[in-house]
PDB file of N, CA and C in Angstrom:
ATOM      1  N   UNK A   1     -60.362 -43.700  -8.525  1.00  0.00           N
ATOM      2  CA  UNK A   1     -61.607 -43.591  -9.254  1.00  0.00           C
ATOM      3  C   UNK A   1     -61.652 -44.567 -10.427  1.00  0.00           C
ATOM      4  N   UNK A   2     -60.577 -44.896 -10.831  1.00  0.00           N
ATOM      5  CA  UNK A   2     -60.466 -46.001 -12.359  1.00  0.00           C
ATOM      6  C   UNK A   2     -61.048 -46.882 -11.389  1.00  0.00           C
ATOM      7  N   UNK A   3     -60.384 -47.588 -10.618  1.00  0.00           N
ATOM      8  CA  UNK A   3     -60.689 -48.859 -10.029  1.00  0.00           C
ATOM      9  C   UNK A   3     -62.128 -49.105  -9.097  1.00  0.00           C
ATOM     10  N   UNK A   4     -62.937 -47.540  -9.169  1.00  0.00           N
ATOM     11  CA  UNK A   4     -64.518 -47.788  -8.926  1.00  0.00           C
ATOM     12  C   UNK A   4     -64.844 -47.713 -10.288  1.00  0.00           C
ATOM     13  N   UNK A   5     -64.908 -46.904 -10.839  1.00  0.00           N
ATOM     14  CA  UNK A   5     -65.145 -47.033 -12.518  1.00  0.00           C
ATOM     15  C   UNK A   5     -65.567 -48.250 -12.751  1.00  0.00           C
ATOM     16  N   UNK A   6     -63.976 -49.351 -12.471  1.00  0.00           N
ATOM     17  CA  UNK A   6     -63.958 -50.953 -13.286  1.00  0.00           C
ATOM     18  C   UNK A   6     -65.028 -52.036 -12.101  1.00  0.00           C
ATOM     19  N   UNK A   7     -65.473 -51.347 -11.641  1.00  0.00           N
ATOM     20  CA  UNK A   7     -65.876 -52.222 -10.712  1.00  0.00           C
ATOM     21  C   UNK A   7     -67.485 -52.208 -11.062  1.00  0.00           C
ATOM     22  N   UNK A   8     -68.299 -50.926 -11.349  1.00  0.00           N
ATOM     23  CA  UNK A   8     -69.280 -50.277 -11.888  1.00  0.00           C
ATOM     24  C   UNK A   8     -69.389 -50.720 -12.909  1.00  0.00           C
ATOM     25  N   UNK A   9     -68.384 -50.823 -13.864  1.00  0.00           N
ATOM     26  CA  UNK A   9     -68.822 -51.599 -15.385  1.00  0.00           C
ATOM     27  C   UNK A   9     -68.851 -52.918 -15.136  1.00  0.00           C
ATOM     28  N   UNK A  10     -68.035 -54.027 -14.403  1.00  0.00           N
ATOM     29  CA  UNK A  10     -67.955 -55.468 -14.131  1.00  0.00           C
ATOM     30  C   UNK A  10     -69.517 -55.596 -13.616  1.00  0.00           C
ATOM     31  N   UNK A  11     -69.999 -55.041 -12.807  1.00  0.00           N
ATOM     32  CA  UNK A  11     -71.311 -55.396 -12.198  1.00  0.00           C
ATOM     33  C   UNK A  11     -72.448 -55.070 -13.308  1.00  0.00           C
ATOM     34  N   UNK A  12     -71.762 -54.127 -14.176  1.00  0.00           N
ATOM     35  CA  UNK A  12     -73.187 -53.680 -14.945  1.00  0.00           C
ATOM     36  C   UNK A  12     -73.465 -54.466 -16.135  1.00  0.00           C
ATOM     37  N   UNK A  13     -71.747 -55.074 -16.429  1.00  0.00           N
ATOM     38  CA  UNK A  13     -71.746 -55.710 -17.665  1.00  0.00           C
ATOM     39  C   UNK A  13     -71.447 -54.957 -18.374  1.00  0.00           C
ATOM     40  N   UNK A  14     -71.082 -53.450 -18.311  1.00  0.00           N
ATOM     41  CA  UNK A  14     -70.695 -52.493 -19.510  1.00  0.00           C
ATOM     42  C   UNK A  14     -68.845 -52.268 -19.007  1.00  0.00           C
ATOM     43  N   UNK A  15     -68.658 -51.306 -20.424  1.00  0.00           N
ATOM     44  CA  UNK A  15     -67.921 -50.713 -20.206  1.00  0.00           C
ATOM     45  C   UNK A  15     -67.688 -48.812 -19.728  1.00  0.00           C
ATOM     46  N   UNK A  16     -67.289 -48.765 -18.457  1.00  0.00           N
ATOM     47  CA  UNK A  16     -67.542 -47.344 -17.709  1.00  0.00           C
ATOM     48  C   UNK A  16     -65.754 -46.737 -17.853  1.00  0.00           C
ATOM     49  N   UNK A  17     -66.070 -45.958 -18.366  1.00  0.00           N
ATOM     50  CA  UNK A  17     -64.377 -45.332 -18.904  1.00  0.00           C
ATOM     51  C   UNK A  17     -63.992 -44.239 -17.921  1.00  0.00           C
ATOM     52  N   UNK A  18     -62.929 -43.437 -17.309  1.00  0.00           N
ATOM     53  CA  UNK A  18     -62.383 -42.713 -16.419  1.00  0.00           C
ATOM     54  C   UNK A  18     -61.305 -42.206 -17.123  1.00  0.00           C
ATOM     55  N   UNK A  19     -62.041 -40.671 -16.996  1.00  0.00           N
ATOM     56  CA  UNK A  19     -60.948 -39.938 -17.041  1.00  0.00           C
ATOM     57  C   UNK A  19     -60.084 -38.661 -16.072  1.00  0.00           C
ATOM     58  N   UNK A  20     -59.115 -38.895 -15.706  1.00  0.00           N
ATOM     59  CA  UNK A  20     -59.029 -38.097 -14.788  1.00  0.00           C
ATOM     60  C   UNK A  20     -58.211 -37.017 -15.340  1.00  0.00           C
ATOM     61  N   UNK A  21     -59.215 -36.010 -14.721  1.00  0.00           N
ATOM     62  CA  UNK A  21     -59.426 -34.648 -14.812  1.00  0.00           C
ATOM     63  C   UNK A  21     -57.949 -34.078 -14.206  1.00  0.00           C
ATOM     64  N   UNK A  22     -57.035 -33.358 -14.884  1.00  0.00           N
ATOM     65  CA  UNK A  22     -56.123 -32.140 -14.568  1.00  0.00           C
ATOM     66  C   UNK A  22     -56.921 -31.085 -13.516  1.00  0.00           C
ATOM     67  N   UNK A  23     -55.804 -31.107 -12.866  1.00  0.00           N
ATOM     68  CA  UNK A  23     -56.522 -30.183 -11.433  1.00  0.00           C
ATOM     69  C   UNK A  23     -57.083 -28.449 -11.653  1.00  0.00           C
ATOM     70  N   UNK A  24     -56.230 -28.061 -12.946  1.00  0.00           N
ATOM     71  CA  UNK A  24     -56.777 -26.837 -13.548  1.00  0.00           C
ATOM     72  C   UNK A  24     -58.344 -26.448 -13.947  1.00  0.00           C
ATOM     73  N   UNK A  25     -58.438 -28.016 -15.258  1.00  0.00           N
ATOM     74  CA  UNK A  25     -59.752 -28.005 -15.440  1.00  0.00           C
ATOM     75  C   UNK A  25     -60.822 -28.436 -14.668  1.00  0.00           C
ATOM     76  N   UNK A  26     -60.286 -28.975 -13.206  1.00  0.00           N
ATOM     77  CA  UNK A  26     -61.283 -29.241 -12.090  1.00  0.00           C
ATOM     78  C   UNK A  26     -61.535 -28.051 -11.464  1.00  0.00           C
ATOM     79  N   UNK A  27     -60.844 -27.257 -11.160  1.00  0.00           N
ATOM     80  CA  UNK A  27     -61.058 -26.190 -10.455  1.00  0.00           C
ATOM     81  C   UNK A  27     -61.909 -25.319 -11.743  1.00  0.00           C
ATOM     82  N   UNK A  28     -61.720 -24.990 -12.600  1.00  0.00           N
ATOM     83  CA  UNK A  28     -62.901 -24.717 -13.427  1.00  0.00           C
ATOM     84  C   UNK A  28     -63.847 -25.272 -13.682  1.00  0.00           C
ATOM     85  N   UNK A  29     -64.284 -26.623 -13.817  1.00  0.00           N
ATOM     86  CA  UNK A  29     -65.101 -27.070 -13.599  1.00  0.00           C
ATOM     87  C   UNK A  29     -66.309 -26.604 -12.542  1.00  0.00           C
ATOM     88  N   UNK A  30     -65.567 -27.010 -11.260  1.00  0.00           N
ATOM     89  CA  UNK A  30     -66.318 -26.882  -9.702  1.00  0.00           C
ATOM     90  C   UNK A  30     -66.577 -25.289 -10.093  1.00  0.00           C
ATOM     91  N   UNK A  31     -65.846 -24.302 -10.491  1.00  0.00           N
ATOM     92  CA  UNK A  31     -66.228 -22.718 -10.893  1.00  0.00           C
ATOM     93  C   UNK A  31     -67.548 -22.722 -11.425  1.00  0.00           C
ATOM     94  N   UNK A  32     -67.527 -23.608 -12.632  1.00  0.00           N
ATOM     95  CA  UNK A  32     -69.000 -23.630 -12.596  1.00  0.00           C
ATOM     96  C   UNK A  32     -69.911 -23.851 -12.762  1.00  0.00           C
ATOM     97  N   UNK A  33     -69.766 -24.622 -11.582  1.00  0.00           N
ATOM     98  CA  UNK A  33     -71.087 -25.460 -11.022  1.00  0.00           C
ATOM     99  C   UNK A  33     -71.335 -24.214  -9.784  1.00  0.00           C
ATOM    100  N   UNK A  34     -70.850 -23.084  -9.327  1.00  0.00           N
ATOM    101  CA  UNK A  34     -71.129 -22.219  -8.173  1.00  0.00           C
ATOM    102  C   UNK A  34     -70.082 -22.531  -7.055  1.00  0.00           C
ATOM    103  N   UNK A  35     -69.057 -23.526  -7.117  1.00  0.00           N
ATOM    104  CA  UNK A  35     -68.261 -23.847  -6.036  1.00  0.00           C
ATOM    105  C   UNK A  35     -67.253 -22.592  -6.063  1.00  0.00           C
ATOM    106  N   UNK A  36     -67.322 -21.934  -4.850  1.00  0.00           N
ATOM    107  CA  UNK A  36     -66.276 -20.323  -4.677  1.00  0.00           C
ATOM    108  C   UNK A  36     -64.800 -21.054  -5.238  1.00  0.00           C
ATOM    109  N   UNK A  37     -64.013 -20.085  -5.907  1.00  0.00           N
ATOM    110  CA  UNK A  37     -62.667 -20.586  -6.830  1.00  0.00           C
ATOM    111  C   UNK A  37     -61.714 -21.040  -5.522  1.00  0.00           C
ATOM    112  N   UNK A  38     -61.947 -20.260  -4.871  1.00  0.00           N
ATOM    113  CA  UNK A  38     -60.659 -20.645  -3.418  1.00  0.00           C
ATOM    114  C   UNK A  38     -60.875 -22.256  -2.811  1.00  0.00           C
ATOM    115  N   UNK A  39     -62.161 -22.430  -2.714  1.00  0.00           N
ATOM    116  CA  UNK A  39     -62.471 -23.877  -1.891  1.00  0.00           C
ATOM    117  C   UNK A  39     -62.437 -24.590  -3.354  1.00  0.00           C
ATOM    118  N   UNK A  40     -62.861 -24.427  -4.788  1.00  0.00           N
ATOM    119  CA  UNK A  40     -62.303 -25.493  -6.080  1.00  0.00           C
ATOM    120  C   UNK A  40     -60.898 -25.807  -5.656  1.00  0.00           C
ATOM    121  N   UNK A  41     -60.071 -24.791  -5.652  1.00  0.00           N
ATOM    122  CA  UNK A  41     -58.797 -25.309  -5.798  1.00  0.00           C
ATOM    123  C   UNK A  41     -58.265 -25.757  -4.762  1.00  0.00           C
ATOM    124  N   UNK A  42     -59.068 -26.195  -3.431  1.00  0.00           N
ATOM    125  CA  UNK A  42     -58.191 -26.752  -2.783  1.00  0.00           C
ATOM    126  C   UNK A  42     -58.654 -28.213  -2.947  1.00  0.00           C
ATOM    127  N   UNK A  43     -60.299 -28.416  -3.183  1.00  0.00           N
ATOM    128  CA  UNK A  43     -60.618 -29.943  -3.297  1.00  0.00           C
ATOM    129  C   UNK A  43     -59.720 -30.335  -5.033  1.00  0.00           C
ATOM    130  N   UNK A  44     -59.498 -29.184  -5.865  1.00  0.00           N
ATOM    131  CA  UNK A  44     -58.426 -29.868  -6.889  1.00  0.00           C
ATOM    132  C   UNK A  44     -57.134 -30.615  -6.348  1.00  0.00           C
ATOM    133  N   UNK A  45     -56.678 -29.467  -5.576  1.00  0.00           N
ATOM    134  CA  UNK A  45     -55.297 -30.025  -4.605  1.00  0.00           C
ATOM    135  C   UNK A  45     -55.418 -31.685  -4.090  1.00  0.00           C
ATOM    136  N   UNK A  46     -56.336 -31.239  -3.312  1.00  0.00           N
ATOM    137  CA  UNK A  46     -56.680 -32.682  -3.049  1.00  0.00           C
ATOM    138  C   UNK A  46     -57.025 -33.910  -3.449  1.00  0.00           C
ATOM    139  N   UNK A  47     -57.081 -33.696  -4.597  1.00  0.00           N
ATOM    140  CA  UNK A  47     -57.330 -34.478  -5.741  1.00  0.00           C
ATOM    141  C   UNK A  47     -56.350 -35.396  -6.189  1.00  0.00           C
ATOM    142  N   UNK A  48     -55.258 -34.196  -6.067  1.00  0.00           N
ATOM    143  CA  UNK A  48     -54.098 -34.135  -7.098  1.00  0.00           C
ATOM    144  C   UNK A  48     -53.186 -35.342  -5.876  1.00  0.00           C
ATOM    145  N   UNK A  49     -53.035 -34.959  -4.507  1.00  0.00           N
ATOM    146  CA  UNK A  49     -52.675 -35.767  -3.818  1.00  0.00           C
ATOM    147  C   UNK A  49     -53.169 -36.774  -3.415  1.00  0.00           C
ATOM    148  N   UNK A  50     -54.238 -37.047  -3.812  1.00  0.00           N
ATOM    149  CA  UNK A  50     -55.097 -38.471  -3.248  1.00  0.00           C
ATOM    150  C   UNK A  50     -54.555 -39.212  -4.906  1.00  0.00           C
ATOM    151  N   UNK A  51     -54.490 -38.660  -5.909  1.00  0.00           N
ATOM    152  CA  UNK A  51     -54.389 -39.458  -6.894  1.00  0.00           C
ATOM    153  C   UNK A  51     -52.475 -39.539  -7.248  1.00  0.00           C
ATOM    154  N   UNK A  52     -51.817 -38.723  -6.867  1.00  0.00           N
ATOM    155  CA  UNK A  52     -50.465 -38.669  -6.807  1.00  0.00           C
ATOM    156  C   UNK A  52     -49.310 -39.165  -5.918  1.00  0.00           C
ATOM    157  N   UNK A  53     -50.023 -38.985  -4.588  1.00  0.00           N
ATOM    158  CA  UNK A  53     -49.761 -39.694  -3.278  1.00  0.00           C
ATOM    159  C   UNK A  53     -50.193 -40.919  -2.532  1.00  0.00           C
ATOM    160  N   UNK A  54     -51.863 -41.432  -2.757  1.00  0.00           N
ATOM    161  CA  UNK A  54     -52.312 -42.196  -2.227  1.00  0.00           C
ATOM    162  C   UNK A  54     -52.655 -41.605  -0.764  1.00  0.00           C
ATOM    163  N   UNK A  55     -53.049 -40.504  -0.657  1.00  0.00           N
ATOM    164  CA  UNK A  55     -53.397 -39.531   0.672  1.00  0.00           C
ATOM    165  C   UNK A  55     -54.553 -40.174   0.696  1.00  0.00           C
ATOM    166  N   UNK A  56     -55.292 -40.791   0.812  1.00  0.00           N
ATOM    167  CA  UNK A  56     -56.452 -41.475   1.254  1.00  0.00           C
ATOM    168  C   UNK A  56     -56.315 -43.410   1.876  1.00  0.00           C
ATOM    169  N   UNK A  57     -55.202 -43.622   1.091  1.00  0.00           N
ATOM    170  CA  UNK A  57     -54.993 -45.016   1.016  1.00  0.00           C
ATOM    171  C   UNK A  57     -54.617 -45.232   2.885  1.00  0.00           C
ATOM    172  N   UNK A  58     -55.028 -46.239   3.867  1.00  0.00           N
ATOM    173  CA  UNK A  58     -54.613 -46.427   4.839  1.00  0.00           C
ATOM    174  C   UNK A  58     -54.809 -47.944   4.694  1.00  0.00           C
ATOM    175  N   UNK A  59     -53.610 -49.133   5.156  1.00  0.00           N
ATOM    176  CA  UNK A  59     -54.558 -50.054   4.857  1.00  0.00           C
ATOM    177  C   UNK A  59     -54.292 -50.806   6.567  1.00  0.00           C
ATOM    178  N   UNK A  60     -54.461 -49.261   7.263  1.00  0.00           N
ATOM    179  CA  UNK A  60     -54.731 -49.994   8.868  1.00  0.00           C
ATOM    180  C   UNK A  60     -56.199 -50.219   9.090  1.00  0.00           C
ATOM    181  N   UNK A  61     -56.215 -50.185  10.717  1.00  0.00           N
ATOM    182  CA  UNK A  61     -57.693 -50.100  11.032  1.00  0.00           C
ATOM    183  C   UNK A  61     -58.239 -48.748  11.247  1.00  0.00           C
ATOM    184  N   UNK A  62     -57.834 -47.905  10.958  1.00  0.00           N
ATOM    185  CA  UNK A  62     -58.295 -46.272  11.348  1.00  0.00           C
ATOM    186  C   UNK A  62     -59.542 -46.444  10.985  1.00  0.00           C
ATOM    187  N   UNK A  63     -60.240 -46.478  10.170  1.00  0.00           N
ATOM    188  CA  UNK A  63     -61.927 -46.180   9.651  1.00  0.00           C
ATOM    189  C   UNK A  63     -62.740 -47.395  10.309  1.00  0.00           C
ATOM    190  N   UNK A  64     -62.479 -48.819  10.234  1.00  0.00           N
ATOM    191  CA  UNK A  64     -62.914 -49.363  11.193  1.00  0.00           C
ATOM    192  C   UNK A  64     -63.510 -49.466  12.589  1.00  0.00           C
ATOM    193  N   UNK A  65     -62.240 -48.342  13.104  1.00  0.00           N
ATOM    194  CA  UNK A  65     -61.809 -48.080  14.724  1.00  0.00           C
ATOM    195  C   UNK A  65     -63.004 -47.265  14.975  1.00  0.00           C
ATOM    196  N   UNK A  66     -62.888 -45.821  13.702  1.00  0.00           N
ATOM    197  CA  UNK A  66     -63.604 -44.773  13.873  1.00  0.00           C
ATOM    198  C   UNK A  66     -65.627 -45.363  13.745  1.00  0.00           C
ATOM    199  N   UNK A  67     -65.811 -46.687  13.104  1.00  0.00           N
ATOM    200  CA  UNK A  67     -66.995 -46.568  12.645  1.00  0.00           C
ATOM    201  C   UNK A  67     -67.707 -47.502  13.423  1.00  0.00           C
ATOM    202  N   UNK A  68     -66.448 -48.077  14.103  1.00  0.00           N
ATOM    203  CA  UNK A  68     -67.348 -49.642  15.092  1.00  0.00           C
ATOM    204  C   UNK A  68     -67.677 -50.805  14.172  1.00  0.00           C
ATOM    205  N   UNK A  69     -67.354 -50.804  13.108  1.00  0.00           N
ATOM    206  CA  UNK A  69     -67.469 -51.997  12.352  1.00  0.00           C
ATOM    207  C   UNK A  69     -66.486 -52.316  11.170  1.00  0.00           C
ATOM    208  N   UNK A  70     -66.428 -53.114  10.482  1.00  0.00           N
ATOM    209  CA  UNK A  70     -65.932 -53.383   9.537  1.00  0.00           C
ATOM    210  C   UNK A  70     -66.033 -52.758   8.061  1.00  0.00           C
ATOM    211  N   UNK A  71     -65.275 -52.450   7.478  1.00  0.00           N
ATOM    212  CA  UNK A  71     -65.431 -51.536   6.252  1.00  0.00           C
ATOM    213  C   UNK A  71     -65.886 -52.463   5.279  1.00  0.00           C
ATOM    214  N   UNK A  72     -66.708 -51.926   4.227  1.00  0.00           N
ATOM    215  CA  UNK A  72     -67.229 -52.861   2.894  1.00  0.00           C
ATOM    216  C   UNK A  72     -66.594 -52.812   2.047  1.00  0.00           C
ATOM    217  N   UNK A  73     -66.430 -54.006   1.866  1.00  0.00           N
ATOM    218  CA  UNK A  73     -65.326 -53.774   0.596  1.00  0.00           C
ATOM    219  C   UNK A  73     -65.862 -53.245  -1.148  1.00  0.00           C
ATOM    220  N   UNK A  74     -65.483 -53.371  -1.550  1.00  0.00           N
ATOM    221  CA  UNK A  74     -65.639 -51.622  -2.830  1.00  0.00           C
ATOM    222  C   UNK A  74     -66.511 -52.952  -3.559  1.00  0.00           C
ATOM    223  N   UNK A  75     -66.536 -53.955  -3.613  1.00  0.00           N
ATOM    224  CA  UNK A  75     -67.719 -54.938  -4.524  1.00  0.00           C
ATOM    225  C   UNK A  75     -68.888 -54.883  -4.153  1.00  0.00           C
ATOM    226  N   UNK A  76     -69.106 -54.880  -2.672  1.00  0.00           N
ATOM    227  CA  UNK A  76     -70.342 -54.993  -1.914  1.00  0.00           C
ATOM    228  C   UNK A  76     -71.013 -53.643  -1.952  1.00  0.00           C
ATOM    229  N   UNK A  77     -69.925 -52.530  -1.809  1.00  0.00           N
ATOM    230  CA  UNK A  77     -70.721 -51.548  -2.032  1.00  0.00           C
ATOM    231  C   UNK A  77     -71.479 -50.659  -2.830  1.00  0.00           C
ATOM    232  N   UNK A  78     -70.260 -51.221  -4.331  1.00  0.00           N
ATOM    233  CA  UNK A  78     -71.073 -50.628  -5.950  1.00  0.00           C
ATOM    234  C   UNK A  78     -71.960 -51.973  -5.767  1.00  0.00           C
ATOM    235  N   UNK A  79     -72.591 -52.816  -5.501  1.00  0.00           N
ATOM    236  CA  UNK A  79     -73.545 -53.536  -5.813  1.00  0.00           C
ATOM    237  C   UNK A  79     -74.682 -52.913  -4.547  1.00  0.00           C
ATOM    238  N   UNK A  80     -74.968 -52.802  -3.420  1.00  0.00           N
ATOM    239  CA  UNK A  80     -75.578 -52.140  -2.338  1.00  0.00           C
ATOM    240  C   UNK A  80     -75.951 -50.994  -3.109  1.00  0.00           C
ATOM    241  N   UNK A  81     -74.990 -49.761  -3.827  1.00  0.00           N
ATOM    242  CA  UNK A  81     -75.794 -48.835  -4.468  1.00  0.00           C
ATOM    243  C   UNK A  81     -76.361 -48.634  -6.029  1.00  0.00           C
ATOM    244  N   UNK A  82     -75.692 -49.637  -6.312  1.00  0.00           N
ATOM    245  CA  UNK A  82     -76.553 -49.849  -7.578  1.00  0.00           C
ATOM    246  C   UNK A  82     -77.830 -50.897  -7.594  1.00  0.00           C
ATOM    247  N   UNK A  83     -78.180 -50.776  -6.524  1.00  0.00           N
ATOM    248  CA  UNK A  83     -79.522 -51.603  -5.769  1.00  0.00           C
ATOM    249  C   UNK A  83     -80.631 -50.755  -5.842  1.00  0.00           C
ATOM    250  N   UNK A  84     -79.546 -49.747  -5.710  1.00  0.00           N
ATOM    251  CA  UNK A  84     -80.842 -48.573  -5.045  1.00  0.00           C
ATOM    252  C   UNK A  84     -81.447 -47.641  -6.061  1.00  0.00           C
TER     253      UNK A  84
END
């Protein structure tokens, strides 16, 4: 998330700051906003391992394979939605 953050401020010309959230106060958080406490704490979990592990990071072709095309790379795409 830092490194969409820095990518969001480079395009905007600002500075966009990131802070990442402890998985405690996420799961309170998502509490409440109405997200049931059992499903908060597992997208906290998941959190915790996508930002601890790199559980998201693949740098095969899996998402490619799955989408029939080529993935966008993270410049093209904060600029595509900050279009919109």
């Amino acid at each position: 998330m830092a490194e969409l953050a820095a990518e969001v401020g480079a395009q905007l010309g600002a500075e966009i700051g990131y802070t990442d959230v402890p998985a405690e106060k996420l799961v309170e958080i998502l509490s409440g906003a109405g997200v049931p406490a059992g499903f908060a704490a597992i997208l906290a979990d998941t959190d915790v391992h996508v930002r601890e592990n790199g559980a998201l990071d693949n740098p095969g072709t899996d998402l490619t394979d799955l989408i029939g095309r080529p993935t966008t790379p993270l410049t093209d795409a904060v600029a595509e939605a900050l279009k919109a």
